[in-house]
Protein backbone atom coordinates (compact mmCIF):
# COMPACT_ATOMS: atom_id res chain seq x y z
CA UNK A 1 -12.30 -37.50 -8.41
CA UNK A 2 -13.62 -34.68 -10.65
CA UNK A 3 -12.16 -31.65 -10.37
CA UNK A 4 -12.67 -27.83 -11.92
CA UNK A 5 -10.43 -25.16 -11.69
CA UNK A 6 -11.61 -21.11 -11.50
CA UNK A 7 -9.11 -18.22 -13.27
CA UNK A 8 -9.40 -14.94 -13.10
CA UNK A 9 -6.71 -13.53 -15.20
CA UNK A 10 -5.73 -10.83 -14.84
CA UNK A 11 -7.71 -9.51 -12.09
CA UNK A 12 -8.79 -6.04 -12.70
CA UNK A 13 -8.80 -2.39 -11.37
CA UNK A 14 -5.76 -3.50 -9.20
CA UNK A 15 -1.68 -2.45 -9.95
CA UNK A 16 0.13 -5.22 -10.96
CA UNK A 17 -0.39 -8.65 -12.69
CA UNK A 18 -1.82 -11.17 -10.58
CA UNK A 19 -4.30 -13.77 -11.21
CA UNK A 20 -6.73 -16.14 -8.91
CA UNK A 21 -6.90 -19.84 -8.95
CA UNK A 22 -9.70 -21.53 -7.33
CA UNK A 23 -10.24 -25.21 -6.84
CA UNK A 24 -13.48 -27.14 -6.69
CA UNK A 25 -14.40 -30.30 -5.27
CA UNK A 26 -16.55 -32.49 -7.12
CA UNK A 27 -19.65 -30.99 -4.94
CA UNK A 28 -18.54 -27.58 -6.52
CA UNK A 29 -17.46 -26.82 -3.26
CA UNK A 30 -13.79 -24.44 -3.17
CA UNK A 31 -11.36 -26.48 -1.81
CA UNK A 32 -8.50 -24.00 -2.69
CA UNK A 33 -7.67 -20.39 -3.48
CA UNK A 34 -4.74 -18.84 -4.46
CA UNK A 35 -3.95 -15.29 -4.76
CA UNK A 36 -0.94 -15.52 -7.64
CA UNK A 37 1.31 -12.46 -8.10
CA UNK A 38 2.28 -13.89 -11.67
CA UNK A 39 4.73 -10.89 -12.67
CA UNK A 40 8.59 -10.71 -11.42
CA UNK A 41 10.68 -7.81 -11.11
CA UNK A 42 13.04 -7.96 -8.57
CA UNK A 43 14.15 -4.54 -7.62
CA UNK A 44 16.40 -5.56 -4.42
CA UNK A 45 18.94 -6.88 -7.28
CA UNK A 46 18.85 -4.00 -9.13
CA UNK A 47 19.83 -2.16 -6.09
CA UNK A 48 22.78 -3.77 -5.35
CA UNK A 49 26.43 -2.64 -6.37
CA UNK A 50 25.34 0.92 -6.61
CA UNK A 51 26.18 4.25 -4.74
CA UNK A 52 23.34 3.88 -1.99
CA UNK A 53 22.80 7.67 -2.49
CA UNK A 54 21.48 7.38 -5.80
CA UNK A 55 19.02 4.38 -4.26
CA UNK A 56 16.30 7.01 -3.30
CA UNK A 57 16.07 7.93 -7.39
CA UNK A 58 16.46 4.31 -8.26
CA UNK A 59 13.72 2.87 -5.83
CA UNK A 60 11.48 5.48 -6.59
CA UNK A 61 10.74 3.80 -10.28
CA UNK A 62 9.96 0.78 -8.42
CA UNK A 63 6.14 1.77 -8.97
CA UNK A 64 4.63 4.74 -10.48
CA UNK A 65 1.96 4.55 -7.65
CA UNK A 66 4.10 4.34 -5.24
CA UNK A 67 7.21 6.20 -6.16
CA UNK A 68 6.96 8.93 -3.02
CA UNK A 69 7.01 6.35 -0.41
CA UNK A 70 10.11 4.31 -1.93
CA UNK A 71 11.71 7.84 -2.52
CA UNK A 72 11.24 8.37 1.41
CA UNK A 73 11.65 5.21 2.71
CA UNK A 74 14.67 5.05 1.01
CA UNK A 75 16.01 8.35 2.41
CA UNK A 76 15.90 7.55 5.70
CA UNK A 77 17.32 4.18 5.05
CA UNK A 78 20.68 6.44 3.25
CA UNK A 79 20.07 8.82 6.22
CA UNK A 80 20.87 6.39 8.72
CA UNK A 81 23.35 4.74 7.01
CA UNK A 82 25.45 7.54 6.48
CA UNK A 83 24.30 9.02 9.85
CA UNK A 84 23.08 11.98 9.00
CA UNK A 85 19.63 13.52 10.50
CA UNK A 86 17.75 15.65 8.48
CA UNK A 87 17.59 18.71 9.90
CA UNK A 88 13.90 19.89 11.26
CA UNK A 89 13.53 21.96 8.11
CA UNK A 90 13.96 18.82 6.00
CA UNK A 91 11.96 16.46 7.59
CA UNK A 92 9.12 19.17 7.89
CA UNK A 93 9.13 19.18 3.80
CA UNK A 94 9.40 15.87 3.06
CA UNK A 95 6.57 15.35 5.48
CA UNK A 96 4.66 17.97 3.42
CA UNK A 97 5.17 16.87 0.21
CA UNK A 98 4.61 13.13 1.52
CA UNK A 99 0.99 13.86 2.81
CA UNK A 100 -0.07 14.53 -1.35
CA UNK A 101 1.28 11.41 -1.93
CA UNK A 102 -1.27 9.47 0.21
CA UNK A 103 -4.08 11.73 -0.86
CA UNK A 104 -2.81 11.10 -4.61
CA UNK A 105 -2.96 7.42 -3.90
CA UNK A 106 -5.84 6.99 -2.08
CA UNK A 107 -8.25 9.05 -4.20
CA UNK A 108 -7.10 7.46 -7.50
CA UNK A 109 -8.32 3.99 -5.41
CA UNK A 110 -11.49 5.15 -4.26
CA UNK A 111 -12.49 6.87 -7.44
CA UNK A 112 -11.13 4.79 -10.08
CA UNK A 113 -10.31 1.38 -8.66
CA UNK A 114 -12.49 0.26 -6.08
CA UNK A 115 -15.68 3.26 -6.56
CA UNK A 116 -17.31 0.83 -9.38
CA UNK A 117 -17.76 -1.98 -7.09
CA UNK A 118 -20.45 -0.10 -4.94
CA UNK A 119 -21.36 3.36 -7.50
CA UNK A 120 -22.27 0.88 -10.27
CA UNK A 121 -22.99 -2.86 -8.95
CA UNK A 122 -25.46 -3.11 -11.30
CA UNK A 123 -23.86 -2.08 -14.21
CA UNK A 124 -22.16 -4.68 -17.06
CA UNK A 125 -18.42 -5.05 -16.88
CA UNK A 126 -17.51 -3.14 -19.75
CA UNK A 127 -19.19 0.00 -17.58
CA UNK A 128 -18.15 -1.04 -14.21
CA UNK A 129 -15.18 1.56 -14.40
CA UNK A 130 -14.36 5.41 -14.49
CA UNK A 131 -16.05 6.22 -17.62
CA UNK A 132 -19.14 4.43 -16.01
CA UNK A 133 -18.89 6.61 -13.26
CA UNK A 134 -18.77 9.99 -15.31
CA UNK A 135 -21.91 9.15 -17.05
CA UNK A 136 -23.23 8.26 -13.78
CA UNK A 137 -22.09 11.10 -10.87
CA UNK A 138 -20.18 13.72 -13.43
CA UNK A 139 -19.95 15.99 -10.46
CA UNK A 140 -17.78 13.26 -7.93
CA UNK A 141 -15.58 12.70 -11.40
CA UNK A 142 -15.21 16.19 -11.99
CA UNK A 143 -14.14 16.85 -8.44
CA UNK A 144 -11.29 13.65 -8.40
CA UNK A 145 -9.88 15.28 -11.76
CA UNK A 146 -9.33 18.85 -10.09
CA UNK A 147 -7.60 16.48 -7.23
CA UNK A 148 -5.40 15.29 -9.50
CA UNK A 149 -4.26 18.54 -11.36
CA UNK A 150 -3.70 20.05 -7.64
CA UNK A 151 -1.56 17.24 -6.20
CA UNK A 152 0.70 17.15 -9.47
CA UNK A 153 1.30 20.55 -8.52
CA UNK A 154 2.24 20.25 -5.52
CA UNK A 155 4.11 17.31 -6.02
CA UNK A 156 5.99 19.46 -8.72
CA UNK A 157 6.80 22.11 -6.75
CA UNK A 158 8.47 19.31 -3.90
CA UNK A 159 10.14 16.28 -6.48
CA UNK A 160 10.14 18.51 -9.76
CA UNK A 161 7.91 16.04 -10.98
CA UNK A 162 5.31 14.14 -9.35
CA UNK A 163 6.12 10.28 -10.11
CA UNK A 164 9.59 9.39 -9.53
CA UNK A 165 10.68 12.45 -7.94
CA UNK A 166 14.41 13.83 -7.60
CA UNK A 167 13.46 15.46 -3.57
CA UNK A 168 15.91 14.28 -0.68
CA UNK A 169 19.86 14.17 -0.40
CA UNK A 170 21.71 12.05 2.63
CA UNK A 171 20.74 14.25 5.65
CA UNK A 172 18.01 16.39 4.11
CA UNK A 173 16.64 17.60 0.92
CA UNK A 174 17.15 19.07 -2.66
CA UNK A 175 14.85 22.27 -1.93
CA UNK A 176 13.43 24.99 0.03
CA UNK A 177 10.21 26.49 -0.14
CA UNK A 178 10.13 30.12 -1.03
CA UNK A 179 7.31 32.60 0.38
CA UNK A 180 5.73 32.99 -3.07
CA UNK A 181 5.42 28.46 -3.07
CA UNK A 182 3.76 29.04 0.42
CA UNK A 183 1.42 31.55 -1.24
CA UNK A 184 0.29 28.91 -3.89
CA UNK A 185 0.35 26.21 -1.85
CA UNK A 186 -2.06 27.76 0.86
CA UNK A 187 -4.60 27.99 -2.00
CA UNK A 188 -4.27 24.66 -3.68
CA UNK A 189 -4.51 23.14 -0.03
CA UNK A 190 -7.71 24.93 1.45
CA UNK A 191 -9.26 23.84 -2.33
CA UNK A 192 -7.58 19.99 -2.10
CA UNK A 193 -9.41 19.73 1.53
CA UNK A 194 -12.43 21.18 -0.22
CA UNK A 195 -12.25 18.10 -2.45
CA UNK A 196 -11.25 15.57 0.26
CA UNK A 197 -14.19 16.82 2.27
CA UNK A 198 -16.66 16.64 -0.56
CA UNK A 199 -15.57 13.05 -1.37
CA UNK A 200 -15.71 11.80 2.22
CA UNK A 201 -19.43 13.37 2.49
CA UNK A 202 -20.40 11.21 -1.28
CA UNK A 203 -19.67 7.88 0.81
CA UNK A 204 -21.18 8.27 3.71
CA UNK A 205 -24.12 9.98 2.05
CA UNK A 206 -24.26 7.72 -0.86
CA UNK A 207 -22.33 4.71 -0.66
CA UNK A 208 -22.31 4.07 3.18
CA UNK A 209 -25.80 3.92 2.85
CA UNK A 210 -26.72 2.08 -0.11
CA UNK A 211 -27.42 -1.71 0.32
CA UNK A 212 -24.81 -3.20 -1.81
CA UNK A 213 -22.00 -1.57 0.13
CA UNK A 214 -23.88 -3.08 3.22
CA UNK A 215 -24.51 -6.02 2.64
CA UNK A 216 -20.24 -6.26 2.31
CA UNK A 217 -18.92 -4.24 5.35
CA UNK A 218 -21.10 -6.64 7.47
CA UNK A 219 -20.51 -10.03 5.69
CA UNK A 220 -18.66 -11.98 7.90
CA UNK A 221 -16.98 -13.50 4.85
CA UNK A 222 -15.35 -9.93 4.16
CA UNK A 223 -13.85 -10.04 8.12
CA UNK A 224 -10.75 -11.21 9.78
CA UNK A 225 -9.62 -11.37 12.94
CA UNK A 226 -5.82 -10.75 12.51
CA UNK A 227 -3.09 -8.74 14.55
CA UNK A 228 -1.88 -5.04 12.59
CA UNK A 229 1.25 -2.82 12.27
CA UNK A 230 1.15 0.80 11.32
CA UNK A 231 3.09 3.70 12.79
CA UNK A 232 2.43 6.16 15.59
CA UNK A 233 4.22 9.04 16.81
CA UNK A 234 5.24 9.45 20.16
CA UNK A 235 1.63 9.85 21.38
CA UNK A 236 0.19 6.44 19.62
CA UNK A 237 -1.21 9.20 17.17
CA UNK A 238 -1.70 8.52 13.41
CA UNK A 239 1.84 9.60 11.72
CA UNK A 240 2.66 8.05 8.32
CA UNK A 241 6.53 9.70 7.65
CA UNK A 242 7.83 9.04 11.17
CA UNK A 243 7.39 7.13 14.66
CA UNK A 244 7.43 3.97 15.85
CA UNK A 245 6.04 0.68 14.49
CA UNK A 246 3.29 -0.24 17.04
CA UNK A 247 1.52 -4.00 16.51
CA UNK A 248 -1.58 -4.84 17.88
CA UNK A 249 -3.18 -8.17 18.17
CA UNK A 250 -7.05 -9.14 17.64
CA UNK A 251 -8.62 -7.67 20.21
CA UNK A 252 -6.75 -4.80 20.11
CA UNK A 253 -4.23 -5.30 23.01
CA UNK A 254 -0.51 -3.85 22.13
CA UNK A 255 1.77 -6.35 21.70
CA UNK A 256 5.22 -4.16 21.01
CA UNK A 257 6.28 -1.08 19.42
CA UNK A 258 9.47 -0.47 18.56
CA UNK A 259 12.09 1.49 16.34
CA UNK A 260 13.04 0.87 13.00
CA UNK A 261 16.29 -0.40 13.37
CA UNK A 262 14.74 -3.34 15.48
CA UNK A 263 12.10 -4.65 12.65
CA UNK A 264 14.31 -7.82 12.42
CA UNK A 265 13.43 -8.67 15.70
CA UNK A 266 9.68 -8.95 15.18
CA UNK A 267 9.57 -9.29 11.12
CA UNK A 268 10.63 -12.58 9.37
CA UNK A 269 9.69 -13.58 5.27
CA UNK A 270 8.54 -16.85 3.86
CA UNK A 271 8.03 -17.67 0.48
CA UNK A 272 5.89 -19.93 -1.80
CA UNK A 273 7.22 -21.20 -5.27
CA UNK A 274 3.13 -20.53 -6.22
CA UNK A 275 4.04 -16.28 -5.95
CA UNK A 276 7.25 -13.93 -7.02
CA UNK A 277 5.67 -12.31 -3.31
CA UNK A 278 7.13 -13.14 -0.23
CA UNK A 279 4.65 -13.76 3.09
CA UNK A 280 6.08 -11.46 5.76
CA UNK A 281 4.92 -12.49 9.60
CA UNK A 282 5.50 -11.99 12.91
CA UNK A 283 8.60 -13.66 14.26
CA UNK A 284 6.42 -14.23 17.79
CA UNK A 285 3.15 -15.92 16.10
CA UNK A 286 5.71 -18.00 13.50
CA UNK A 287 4.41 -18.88 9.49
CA UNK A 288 1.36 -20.39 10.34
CA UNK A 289 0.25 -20.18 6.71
CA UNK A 290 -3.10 -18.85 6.14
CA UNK A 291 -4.61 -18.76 8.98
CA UNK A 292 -6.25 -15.76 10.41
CA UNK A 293 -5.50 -15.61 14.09
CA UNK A 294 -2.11 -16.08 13.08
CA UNK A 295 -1.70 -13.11 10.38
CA UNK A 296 -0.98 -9.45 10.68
CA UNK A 297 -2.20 -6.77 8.08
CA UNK A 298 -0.79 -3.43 7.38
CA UNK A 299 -2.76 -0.32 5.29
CA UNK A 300 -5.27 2.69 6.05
CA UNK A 301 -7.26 0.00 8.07
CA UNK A 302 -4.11 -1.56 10.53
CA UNK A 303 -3.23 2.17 10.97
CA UNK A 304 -6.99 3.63 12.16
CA UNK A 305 -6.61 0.40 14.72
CA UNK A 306 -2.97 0.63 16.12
CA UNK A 307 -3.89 4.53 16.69
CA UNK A 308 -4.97 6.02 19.52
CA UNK A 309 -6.54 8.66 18.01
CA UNK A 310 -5.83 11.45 15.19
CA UNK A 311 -4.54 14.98 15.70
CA UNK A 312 -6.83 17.07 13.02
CA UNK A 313 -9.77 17.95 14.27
CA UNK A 314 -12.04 16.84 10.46
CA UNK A 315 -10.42 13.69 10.31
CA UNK A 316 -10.51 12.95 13.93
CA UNK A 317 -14.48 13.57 13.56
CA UNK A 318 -14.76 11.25 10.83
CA UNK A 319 -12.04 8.62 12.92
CA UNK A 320 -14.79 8.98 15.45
CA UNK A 321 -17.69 8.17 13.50
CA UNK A 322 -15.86 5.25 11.81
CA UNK A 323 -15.60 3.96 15.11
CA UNK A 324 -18.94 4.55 16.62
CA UNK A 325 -20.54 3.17 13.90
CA UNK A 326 -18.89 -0.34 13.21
CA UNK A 327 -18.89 -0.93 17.37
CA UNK A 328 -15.62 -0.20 18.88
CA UNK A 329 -11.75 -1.19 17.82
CA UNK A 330 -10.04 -3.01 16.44
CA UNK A 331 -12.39 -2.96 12.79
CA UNK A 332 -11.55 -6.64 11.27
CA UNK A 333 -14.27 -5.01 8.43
CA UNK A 334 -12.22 -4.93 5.23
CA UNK A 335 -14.25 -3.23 3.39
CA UNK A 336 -13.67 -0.44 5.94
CA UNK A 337 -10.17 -0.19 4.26
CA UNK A 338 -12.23 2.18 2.00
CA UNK A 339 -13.52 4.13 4.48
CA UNK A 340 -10.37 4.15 6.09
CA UNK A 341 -8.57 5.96 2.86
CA UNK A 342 -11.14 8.71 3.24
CA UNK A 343 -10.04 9.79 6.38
CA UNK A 344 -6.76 9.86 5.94
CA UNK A 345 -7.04 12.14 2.75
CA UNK A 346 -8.98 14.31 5.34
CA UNK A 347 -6.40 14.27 7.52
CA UNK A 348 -3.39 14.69 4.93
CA UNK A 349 -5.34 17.57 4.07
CA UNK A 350 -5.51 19.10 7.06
CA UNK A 351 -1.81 18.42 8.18
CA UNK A 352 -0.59 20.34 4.61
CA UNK A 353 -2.23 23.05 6.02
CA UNK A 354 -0.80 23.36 9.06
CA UNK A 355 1.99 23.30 8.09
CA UNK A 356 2.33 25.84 5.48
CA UNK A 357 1.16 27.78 8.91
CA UNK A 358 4.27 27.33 10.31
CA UNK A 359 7.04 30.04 9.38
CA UNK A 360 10.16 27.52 9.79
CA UNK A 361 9.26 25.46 6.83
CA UNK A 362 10.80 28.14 5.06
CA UNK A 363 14.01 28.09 6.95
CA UNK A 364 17.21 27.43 4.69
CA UNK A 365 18.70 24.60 6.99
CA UNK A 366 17.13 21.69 4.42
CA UNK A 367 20.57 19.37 4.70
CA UNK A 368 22.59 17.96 7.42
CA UNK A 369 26.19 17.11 5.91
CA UNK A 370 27.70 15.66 9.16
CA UNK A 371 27.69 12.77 10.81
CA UNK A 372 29.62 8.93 11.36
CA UNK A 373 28.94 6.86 8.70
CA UNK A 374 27.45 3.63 9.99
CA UNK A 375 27.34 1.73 6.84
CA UNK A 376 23.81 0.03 7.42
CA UNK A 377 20.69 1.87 7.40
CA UNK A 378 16.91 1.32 7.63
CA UNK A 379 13.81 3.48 6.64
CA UNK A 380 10.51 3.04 6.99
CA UNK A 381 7.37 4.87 6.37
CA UNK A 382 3.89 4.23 6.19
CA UNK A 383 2.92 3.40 1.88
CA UNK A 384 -0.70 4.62 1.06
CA UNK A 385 -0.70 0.76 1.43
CA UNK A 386 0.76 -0.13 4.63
CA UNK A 387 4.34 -0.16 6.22
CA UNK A 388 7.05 0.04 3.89
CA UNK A 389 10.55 -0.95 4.96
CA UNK A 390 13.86 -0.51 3.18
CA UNK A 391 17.21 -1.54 4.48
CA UNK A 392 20.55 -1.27 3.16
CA UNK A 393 24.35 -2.59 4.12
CA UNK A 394 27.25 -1.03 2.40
CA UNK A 395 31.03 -1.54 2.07
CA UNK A 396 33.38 1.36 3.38
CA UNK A 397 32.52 3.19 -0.40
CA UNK A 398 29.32 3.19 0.46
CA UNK A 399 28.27 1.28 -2.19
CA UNK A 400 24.94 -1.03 -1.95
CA UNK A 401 26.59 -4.71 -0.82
CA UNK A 402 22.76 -5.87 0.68
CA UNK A 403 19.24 -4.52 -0.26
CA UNK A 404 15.96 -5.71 1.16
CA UNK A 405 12.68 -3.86 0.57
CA UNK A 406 9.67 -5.40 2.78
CA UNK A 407 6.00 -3.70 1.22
CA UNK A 408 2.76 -3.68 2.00
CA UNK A 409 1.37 -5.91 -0.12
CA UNK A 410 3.55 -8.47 0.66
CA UNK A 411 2.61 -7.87 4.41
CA UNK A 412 -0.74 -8.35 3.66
CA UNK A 413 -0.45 -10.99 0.81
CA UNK A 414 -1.16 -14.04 3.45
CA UNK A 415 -4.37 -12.07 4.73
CA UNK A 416 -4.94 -11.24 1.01
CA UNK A 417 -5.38 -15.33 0.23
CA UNK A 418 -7.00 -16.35 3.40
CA UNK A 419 -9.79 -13.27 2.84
CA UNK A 420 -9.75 -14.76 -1.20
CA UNK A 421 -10.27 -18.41 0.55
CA UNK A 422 -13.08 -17.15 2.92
CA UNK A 423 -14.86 -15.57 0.22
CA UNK A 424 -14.64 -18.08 -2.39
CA UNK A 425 -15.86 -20.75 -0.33
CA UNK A 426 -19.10 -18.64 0.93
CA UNK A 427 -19.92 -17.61 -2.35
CA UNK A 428 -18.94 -19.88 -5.21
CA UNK A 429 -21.60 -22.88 -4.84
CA UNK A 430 -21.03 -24.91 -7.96
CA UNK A 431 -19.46 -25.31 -11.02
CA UNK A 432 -21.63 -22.02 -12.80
CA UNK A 433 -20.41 -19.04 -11.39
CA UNK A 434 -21.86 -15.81 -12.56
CA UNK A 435 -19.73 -12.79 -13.30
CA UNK A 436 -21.03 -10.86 -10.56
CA UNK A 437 -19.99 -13.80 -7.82
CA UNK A 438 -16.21 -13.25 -9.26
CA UNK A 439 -16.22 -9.81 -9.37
CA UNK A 440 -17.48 -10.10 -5.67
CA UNK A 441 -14.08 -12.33 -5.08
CA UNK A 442 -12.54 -9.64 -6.77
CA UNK A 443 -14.45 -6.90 -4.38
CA UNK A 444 -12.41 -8.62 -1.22
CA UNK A 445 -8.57 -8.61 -2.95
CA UNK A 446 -9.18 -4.87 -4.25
CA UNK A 447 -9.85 -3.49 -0.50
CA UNK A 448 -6.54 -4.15 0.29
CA UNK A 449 -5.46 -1.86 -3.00
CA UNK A 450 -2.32 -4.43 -3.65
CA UNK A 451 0.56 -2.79 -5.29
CA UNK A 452 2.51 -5.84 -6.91
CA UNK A 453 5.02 -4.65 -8.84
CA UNK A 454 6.30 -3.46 -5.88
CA UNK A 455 6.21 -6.93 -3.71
CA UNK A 456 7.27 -8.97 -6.35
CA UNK A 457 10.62 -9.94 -5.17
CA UNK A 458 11.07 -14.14 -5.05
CA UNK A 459 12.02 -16.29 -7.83
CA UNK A 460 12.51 -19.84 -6.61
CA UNK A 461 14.87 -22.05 -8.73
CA UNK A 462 14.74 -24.37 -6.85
CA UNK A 463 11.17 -25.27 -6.74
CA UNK A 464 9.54 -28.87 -7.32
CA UNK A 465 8.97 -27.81 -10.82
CA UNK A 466 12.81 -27.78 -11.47
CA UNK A 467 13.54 -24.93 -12.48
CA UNK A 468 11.71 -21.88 -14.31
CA UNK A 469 9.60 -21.86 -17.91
CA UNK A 470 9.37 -19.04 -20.15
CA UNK A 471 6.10 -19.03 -22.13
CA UNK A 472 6.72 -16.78 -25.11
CA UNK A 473 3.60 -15.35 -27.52
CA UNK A 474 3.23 -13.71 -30.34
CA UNK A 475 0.45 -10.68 -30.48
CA UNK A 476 -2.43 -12.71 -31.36
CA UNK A 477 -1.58 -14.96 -28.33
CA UNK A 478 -0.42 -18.07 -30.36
CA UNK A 479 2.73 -19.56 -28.65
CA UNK A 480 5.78 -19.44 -30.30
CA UNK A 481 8.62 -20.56 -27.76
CA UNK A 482 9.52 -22.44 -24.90
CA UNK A 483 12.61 -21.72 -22.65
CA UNK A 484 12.94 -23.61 -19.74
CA UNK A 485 15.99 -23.30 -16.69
CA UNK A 486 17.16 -25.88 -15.02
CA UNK A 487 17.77 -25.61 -11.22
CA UNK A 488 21.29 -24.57 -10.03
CA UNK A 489 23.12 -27.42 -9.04
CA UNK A 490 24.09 -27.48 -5.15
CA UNK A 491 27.54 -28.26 -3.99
């Protein structure tokens, strides 16, 4: 039987290296797609043997994207462990400083990553990016780059530096705000929801509207039907710092919600030798493998659907609208995960605001040094991405015996292949497939904004292959070694 195999490599405008394989029948029909996170890193290892106070700086070079939420995920994993609260000061500022991150995040997404799909569908590939887009709508670029120089600053003025930042100690954090850093901040965040506003407006006057963007949000191949996990606070409202990890199924029907200390009970990992990313899933549903019914998805998408509603009154107009307009909840749309990012960077916006409103950020009760020490701890938060969990054991010198660091993207890597499998098989129809049918296929993977550097921790030894091969090349891509592992031997 004749056979043809589909690469993409690498796939573009995404963070991480990953590539896509997809088989065809001899009718040019897919058969198979596979979503392959082809780099390894491995952090959990590095991790290990360390003082699990310093694991907040260490986790936070995970990702350069991502380097608040590790930093505060892994806080209030080394809060709990040590048993220390943050005192309402503290968790008030990391809050604070947290809400730039998803802005940060999301925007560079929107604007950079996934805006060319829609701005410039027309354009060749070489234009389908950011400098595409300033030749094209100067104004929207112009506007993303203020974004930027305002959340560095006020990431700054938080971490000392906005990637990889050096912000929270066991129990609290490194820094108070003084009256004069409420002063600036007040500006930079009445012009940052400016810019947040003035973004949100572009899509739904301009790409909401446009055909191409249309013809995607209500493509059934772009839709599944999957359970999704996001945290609320204690009124189901949006939260992404604190609260409790709420799971919905299909039809939008709670089906727990529980603290973070519990996620064992509901959260289980499989892995493929195919990926270096595990496939997290529900401990109730089972690994079903790609299956939709059967999956659950995290991100800006899960979190608008396991909410009850939002407590800013912009974003909650905008929540509303998003609603209204794609007939009711739970969204299985997933190109509404754009949509999605929007109104949270309306919302982080607007909860920056209030509370540089509120005199007791500026308090000088930022850390809690007592507590008992209870040796394990876990932290979660809510990633630009999705639900991000880190959790720690250590020995009685509190030093880092077990690590395990659950993302996003691995949440959502099983939805990730059967939404790749889904659109593959509507679109590819034989063995000539244009550039604009892959970049389509691409379209579906980059709505999910996967972060894998971060969820790249599996390496299987012990895989059918035997072992693990090392391709090594020299700059102009001509291979020059081989080095090849064999398995471990098991006694």
């Amino acid at each position: 039987m004749s056979r043809r195999t589909i690469t993409i490599e690498p796939v573009t405008r995404i963070e991480g290296e990953v590539k896509v394989a997809i088989f065809l029948n001899e009718r040019g029909e897919v058969e198979r797609a596979y979503y392959q996170v082809v780099e390894f890193r491995g952090y959990e290892e590095f991790c290990k043997n360390r003082p699990v106070e310093d694991l907040p700086r260490i986790t936070s070079t995970v990702c350069g994207v991502c380097s608040w939420a590790h930093h505060l995920a892994s806080a209030k994993a080394v809060d709990a462990l040590y048993g220390r609260k943050p005192t309402e000061t503290a968790a008030k500022l990391r809050e604070f400083g947290y809400q730039a991150h998803i802005i940060d995040s999301h925007l560079l997404h929107f604007v950079v990553l996934s805006l060319p799909d829609f701005a410039l569908s027309d354009a060749p590939p070489e234009l389908r990016n950011i400098a595409g887009l300033l030749r094209r709508n100067p104004e929207l670029v112009k506007k993303f780059i203020e974004s930027r120089k305002i959340l560095r600053n006020i990431e700054e003025t938080f971490g000392g530096k906005a990637i990889h930042p050096a912000f929270v100690l066991p129990g609290g954090v490194s820094k108070k705000l003084t009256r004069d850093d409420v002063d600036k901040l007040s500006k930079l965040c009445k012009d940052l929801l400016d810019i947040t506003t003035y973004i949100y407006e572009y899509f739904i006057d301009r790409i909401l509207k446009s055909k191409n963007f249309n013809e995607l949000l209500y493509n059934e191949a772009y839709r599944l039907r999957t359970y999704y996990i996001g945290l609320v606070d204690n009124n189901n409202y949006l939260n992404f710092y604190d609260g409790f990890v709420r799971i919905i199924d299909s039809k939008g029907r709670e089906v727990t919600k529980f603290e973070a200390d519990k996620y064992t009970d509901y959260i289980a990992e499989h892995a493929e030798d195919w990926s270096y990313s595990k496939f997290p899933y529900l401990k109730s549903l089972g690994w079903r493998g790609f299956v939709e019914e059967y999956i659950c998805r995290a991100g800006p998408l899960a979190r608008l659907n396991v909410a009850d509603d939002i407590s800013t009154e912009r974003a909650r107009e905008a929540y509303k609208y998003m609603v209204e307009t794609l007939g009711g909840k739970p969204i299985h749309n997933t190109i509404a995960y754009h949509w999605s990012r929007l109104i949270e960077c309306i919302h982080a916006s607007e909860k920056m605001i209030e509370f540089l409103n509120d005199d007791s950020i500026l308090r000088e009760d930022i850390v809690n040094t007592s507590g008992s020490p209870r040796y394990e701890g876990v932290g979660i938060v809510e990633a630009p991405r999705g639900l991000l969990v880190h959790h720690y054991q250590a020995d009685e010198n509190f030093i880092a015996r077990e690590v395990n660091i659950i993302t996003p993207t691995a949440i959502n890597n099983a939805a990730i292949n059967a939404e790749l499998q889904k659109v593959a098989s509507t679109l590819i129809k034989g063995f000539e497939v244009p550039e604009k049918i892959l970049n389509l296929v691409e379209t579906s993977i980059r709505a999910y904004d996967p972060c894998n550097a971060c969820a790249t921790h599996t390496l299987s030894l012990l895989s059918s292959r035997g072992g693990i091969t090392v391709l090594i090349y020299d700059n102009e891509g001509r291979l020059i070694e081989k080095l090849h592992s064999k398995p471990p031997r098991l006694r």
